[in-house]
C-alpha atoms as a PDB file:
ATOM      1  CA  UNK A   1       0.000   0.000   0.000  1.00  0.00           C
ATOM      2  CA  UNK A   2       1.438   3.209  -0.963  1.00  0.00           C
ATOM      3  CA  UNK A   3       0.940   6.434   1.059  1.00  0.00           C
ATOM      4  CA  UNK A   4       1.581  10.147   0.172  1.00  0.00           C
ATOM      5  CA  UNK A   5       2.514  12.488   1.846  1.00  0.00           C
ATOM      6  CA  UNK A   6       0.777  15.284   2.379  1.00  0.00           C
ATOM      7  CA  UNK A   7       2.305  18.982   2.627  1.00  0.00           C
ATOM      8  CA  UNK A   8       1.092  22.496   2.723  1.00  0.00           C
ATOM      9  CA  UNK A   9       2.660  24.529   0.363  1.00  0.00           C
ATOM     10  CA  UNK A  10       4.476  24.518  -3.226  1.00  0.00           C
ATOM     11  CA  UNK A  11       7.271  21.700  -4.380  1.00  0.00           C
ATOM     12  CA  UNK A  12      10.804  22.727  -3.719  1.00  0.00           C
ATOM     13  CA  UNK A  13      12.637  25.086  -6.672  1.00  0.00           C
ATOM     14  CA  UNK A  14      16.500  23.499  -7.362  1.00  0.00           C
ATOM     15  CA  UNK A  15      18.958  23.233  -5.595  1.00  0.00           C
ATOM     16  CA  UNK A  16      22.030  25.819  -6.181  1.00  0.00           C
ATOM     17  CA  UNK A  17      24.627  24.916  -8.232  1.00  0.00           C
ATOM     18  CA  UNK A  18      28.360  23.551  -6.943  1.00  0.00           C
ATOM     19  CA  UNK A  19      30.893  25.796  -7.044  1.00  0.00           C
ATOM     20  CA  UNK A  20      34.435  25.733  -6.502  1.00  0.00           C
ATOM     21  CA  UNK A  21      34.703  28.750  -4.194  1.00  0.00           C
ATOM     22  CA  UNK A  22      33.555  29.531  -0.387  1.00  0.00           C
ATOM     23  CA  UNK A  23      32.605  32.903  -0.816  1.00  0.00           C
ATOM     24  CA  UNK A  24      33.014  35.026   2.604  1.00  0.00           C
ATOM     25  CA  UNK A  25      30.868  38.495   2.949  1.00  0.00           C
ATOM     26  CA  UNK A  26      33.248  40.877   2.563  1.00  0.00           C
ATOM     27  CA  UNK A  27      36.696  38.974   2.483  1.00  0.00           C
ATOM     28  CA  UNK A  28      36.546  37.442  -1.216  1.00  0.00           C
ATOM     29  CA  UNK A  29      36.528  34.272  -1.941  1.00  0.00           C
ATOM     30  CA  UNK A  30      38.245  31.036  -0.986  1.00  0.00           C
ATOM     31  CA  UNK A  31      39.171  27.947  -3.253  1.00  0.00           C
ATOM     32  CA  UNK A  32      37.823  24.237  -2.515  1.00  0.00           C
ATOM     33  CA  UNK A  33      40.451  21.374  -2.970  1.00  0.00           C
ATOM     34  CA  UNK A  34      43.685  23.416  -3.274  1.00  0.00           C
ATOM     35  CA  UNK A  35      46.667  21.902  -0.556  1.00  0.00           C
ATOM     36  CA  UNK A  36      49.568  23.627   0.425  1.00  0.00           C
ATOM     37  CA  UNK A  37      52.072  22.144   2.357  1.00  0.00           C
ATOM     38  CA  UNK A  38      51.872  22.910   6.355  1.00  0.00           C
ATOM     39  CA  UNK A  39      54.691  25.636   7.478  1.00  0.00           C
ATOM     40  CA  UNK A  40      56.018  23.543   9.876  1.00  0.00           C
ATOM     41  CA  UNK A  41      56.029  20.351   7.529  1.00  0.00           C
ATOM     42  CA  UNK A  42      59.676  18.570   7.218  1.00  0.00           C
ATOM     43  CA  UNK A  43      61.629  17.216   8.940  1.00  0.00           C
ATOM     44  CA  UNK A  44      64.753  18.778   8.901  1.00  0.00           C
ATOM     45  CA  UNK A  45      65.438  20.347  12.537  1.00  0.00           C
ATOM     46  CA  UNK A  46      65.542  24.500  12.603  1.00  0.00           C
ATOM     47  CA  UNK A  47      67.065  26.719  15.394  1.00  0.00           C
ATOM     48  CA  UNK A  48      63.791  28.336  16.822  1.00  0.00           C
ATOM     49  CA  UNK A  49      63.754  30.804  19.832  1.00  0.00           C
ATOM     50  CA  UNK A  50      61.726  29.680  22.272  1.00  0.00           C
ATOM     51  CA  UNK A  51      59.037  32.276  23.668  1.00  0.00           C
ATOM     52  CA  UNK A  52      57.418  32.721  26.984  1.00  0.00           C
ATOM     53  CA  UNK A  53      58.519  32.468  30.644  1.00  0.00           C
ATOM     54  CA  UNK A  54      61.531  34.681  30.823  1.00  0.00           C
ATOM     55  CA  UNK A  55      62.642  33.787  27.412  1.00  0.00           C
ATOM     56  CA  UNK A  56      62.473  37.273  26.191  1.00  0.00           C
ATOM     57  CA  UNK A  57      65.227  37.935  28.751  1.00  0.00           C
ATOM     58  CA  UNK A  58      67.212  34.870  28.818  1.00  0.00           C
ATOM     59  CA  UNK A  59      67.117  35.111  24.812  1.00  0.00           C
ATOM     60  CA  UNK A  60      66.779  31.212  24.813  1.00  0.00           C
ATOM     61  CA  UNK A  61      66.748  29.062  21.230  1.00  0.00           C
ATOM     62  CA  UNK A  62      66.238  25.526  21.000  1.00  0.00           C
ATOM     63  CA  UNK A  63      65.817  22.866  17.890  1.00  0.00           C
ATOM     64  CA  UNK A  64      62.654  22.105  16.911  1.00  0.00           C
ATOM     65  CA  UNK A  65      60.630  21.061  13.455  1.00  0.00           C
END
């Protein structure tokens, strides 16, 4: 036995159409699907300074990725 369904009102309009963007209000628009690699990616070890308790007057570094 088939039912319907009953609703109040008009039948959806279509859907929007994909697009390849986010678009922000008022700060442009930003591409889908595009990779960059992360800025701390590799792993070769850098000389970093090291920041917080004191460090800004101990003038610490240390090696880190």
């Amino acid at each position: 036995m088939k039912t319907k369904v009953k609703f109040a009102g008009a039948a959806p309009g279509k859907a929007p159409k994909a697009v390849e963007y986010a678009d922000i209000a008022g700060q442009g628009r930003v591409p889908y699907g595009k990779t960059a690699p992360a800025p701390m990616a590799g792993n070769t070890p850098k000389k970093v300074k090291t920041r917080g308790t004191g460090a800004a007057l101990k003038g610490t570094m240390h090696t880190g990725y």
